[in-house]
PDB file of N, CA and C in Angstrom:
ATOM      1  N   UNK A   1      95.649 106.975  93.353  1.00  0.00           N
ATOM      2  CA  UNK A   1      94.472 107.741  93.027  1.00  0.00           C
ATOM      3  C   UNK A   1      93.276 107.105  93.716  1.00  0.00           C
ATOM      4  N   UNK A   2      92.408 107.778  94.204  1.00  0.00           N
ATOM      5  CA  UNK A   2      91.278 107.613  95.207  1.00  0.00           C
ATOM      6  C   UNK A   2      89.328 108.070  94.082  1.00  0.00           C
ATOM      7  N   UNK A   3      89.232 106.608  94.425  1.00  0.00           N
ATOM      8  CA  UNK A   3      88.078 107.215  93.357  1.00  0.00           C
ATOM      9  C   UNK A   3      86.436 106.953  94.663  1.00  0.00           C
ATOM     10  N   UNK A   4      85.634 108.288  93.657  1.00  0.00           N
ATOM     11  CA  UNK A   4      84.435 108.441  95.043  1.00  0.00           C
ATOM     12  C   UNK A   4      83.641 108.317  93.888  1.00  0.00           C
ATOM     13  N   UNK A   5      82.297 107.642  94.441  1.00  0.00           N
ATOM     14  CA  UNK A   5      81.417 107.801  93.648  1.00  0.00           C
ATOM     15  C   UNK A   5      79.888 108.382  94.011  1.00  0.00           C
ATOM     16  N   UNK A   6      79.182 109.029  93.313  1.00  0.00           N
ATOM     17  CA  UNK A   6      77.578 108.877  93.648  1.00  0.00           C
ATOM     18  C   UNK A   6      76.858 108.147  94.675  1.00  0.00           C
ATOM     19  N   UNK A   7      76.251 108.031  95.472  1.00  0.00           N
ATOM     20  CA  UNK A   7      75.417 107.360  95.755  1.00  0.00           C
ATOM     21  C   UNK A   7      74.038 107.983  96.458  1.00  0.00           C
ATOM     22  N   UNK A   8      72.766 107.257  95.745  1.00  0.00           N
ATOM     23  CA  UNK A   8      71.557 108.448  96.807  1.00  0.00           C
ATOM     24  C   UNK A   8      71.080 107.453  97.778  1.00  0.00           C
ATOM     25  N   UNK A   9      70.818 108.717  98.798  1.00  0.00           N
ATOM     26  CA  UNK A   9      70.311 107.966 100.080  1.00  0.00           C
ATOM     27  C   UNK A   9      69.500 107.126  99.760  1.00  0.00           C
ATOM     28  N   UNK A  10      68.911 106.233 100.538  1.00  0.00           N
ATOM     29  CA  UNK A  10      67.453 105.744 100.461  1.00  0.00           C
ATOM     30  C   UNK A  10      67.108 105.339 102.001  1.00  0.00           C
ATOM     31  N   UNK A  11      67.764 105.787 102.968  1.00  0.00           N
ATOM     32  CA  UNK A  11      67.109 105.097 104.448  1.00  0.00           C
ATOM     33  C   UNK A  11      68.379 105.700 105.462  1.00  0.00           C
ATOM     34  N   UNK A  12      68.181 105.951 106.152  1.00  0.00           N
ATOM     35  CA  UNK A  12      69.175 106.577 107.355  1.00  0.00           C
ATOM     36  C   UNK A  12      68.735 106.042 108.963  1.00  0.00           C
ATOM     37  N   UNK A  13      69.896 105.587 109.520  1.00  0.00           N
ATOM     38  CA  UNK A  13      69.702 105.477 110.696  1.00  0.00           C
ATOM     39  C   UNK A  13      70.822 105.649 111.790  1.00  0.00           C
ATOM     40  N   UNK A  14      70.601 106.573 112.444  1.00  0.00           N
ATOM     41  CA  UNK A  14      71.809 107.421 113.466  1.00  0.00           C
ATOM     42  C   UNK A  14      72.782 108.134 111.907  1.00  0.00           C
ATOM     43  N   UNK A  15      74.379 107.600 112.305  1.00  0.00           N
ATOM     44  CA  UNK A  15      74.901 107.952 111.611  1.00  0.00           C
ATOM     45  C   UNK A  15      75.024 107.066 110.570  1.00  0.00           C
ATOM     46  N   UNK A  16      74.296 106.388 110.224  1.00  0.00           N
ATOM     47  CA  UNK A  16      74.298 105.307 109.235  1.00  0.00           C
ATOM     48  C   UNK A  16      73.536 105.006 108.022  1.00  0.00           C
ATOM     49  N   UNK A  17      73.731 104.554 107.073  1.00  0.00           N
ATOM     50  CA  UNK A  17      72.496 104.995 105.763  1.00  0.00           C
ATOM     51  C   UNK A  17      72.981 103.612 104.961  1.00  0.00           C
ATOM     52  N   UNK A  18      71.585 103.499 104.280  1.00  0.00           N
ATOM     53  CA  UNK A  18      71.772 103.064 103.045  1.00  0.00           C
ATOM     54  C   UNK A  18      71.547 103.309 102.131  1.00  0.00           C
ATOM     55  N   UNK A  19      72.379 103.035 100.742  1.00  0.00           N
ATOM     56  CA  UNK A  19      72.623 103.997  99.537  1.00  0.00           C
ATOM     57  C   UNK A  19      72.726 103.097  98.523  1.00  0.00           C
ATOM     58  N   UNK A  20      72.101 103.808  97.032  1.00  0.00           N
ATOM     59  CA  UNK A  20      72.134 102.837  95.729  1.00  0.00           C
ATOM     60  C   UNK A  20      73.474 103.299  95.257  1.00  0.00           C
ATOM     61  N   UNK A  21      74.269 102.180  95.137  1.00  0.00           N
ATOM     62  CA  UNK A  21      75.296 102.405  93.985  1.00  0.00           C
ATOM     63  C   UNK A  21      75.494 101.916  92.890  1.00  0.00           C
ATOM     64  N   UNK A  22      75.017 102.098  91.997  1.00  0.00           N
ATOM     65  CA  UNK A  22      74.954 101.692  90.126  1.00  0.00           C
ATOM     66  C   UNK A  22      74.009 100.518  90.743  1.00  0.00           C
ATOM     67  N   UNK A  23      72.722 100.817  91.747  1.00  0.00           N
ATOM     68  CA  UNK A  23      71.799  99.976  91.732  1.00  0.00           C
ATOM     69  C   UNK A  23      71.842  98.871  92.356  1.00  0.00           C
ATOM     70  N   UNK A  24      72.891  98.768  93.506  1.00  0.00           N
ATOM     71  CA  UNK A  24      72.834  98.095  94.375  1.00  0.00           C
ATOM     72  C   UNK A  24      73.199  98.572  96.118  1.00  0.00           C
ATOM     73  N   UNK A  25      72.258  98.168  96.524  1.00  0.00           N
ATOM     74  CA  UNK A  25      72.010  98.778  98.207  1.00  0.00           C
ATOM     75  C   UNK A  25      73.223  98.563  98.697  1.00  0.00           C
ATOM     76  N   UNK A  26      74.324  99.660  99.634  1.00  0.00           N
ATOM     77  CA  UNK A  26      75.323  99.310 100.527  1.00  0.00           C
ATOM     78  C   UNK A  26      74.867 100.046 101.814  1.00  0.00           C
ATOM     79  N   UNK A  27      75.537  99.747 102.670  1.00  0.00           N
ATOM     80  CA  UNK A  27      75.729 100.646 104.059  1.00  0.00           C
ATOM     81  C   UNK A  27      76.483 101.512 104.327  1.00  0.00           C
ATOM     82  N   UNK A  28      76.649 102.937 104.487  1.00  0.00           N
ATOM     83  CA  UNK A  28      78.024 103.570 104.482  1.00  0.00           C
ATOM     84  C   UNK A  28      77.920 104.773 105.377  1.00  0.00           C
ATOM     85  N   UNK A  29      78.643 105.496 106.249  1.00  0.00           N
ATOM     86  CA  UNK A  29      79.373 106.180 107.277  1.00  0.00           C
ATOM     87  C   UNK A  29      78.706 107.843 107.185  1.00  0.00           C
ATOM     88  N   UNK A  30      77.971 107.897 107.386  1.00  0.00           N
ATOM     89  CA  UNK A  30      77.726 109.402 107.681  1.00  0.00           C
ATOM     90  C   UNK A  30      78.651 110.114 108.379  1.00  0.00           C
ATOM     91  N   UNK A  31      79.498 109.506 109.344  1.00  0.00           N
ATOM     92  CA  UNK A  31      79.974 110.709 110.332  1.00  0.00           C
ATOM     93  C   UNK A  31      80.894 111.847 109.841  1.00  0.00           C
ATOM     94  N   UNK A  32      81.317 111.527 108.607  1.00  0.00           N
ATOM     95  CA  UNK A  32      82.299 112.769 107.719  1.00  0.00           C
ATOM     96  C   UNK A  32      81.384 114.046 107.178  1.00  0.00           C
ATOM     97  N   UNK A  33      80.294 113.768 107.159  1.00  0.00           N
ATOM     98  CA  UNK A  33      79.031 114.719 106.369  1.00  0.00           C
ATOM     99  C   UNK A  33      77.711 115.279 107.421  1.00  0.00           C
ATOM    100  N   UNK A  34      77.596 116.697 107.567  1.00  0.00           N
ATOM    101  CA  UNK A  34      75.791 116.674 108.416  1.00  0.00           C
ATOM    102  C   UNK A  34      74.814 116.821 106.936  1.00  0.00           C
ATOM    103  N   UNK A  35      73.815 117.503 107.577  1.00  0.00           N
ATOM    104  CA  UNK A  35      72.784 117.146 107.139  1.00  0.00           C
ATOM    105  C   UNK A  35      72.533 116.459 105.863  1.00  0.00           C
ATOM    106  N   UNK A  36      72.731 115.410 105.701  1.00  0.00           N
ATOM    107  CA  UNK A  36      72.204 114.225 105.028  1.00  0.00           C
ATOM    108  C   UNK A  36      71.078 113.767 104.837  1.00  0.00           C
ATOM    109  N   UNK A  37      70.107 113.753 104.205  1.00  0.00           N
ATOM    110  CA  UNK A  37      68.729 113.487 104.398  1.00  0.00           C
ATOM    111  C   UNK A  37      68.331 112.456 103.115  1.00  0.00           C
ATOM    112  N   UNK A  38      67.601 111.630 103.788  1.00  0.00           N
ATOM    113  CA  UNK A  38      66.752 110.645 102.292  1.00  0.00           C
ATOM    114  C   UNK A  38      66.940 111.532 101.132  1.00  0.00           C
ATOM    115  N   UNK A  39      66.968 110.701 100.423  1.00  0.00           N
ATOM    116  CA  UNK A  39      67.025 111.087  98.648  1.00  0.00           C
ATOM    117  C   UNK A  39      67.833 111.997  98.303  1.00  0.00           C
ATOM    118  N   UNK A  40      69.233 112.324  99.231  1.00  0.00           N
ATOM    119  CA  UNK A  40      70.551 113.213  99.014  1.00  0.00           C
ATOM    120  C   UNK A  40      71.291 112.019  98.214  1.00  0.00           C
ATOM    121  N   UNK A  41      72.391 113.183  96.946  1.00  0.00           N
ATOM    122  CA  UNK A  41      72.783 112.188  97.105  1.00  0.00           C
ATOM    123  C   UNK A  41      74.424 112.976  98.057  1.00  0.00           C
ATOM    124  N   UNK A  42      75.328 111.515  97.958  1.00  0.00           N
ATOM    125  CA  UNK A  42      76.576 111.440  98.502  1.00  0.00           C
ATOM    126  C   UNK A  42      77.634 111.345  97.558  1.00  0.00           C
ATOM    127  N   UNK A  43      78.994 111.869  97.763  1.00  0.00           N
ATOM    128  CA  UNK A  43      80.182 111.183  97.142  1.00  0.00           C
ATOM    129  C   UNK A  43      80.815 109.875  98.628  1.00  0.00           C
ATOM    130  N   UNK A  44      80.684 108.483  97.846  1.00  0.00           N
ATOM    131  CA  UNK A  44      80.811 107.669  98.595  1.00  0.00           C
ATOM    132  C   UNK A  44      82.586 107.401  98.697  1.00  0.00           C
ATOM    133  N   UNK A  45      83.521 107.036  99.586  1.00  0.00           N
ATOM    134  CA  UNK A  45      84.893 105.920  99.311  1.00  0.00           C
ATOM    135  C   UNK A  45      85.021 105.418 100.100  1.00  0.00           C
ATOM    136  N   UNK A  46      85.215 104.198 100.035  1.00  0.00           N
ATOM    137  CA  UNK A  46      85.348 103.129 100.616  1.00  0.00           C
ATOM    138  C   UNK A  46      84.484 103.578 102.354  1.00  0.00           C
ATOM    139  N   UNK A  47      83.216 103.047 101.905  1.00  0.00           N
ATOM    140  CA  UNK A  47      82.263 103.175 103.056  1.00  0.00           C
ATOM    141  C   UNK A  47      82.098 104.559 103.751  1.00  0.00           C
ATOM    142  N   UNK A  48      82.394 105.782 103.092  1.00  0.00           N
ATOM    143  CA  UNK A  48      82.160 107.020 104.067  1.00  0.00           C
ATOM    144  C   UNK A  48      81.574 107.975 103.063  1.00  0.00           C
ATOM    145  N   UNK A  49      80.146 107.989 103.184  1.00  0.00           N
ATOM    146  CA  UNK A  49      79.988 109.684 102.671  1.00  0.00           C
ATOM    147  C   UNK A  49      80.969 111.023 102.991  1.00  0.00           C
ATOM    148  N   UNK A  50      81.737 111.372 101.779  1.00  0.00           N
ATOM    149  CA  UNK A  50      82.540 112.444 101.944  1.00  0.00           C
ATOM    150  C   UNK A  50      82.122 113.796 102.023  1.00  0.00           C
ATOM    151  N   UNK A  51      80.767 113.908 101.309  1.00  0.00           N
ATOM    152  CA  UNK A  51      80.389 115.116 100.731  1.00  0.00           C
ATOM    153  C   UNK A  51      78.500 115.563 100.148  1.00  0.00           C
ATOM    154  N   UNK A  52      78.011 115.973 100.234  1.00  0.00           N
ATOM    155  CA  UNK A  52      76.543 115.822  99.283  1.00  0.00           C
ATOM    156  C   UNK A  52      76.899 116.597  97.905  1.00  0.00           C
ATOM    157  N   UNK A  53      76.060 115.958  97.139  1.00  0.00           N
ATOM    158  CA  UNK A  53      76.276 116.879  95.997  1.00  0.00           C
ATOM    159  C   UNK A  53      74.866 117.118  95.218  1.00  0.00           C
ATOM    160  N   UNK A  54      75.302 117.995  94.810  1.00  0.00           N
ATOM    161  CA  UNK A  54      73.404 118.115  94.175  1.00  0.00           C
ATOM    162  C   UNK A  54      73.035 117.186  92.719  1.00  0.00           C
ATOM    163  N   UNK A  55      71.717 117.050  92.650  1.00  0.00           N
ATOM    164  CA  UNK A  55      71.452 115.998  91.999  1.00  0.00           C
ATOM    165  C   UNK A  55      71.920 115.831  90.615  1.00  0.00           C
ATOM    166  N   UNK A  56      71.675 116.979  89.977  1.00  0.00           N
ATOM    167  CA  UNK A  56      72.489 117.612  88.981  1.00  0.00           C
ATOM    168  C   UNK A  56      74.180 116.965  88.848  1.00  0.00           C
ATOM    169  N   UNK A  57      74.698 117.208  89.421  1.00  0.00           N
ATOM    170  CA  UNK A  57      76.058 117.178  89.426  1.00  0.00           C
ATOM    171  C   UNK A  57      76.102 114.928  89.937  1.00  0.00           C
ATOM    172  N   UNK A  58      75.510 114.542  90.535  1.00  0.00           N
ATOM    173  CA  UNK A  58      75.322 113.564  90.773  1.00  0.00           C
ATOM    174  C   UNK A  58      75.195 112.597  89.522  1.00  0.00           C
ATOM    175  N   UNK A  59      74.296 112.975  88.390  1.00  0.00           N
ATOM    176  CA  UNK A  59      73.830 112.652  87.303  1.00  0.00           C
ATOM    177  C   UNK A  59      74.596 112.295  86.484  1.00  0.00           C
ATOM    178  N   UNK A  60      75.544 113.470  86.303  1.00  0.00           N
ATOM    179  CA  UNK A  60      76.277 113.868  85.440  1.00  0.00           C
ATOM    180  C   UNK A  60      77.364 112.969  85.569  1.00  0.00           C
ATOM    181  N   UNK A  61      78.008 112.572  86.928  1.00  0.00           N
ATOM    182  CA  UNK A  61      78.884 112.034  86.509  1.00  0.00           C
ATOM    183  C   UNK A  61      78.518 110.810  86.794  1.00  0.00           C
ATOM    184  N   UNK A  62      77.689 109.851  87.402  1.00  0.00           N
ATOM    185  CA  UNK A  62      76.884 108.639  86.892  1.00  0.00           C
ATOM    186  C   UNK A  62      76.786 108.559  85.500  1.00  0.00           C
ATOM    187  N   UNK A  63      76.615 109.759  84.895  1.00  0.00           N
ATOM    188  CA  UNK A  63      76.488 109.462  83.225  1.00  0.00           C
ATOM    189  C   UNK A  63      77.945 109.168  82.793  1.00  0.00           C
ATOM    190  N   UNK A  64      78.921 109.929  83.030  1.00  0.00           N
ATOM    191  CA  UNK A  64      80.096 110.313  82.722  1.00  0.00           C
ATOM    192  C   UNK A  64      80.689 108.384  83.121  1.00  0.00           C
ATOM    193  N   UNK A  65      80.431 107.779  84.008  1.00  0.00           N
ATOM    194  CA  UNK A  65      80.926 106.500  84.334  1.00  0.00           C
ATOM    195  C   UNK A  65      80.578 105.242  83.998  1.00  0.00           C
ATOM    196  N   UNK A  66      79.077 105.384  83.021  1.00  0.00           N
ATOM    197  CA  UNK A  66      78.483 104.766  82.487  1.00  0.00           C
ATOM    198  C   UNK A  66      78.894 104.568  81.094  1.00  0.00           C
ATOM    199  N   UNK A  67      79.499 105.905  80.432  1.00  0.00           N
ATOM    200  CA  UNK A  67      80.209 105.634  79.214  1.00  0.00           C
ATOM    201  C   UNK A  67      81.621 105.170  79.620  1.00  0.00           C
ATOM    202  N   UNK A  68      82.468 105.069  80.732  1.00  0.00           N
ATOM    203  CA  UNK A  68      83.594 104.353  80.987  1.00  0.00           C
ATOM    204  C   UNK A  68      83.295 102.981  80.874  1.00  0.00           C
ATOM    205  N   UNK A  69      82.160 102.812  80.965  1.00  0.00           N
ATOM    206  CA  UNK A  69      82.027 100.903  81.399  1.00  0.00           C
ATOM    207  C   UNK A  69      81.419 100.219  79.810  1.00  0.00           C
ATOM    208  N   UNK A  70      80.703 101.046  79.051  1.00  0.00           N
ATOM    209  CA  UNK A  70      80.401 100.837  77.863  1.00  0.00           C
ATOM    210  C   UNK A  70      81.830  99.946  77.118  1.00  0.00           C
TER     211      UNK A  70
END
């Protein structure tokens, strides 16, 4: 099983970005995804934006993973 998570942009450069995940900055792969823009967020795995998702739906399951870790 393959798990993706949230992450929102915060800085882009070429195909490259950096992104908060549960609040800590990584670097990860645009080239699977276009238009990507600051403050999108992403479904991240293992270093590749797979997908954008809207913020809404982003939230939700940040919330949803936050009661897993509780």
């Amino acid at each position: 099983m393959c798990l993706s998570i949230p992450a929102k942009i915060v800085s882009i450069s070429g195909r490259q970005a950096e992104a908060l995940v549960g609040g800590v900055k990584v670097n990860i792969s645009l080239e699977l995804v276009d238009g990507v823009e600051k403050g999108d967020f992403v479904l991240v795995h293992t270093g590749f934006a797979l997908q954008k998702l809207d913020e809404k739906e982003a939230k939700e399951t940040l919330d949803l993973l936050d009661e897993f870790m509780e």
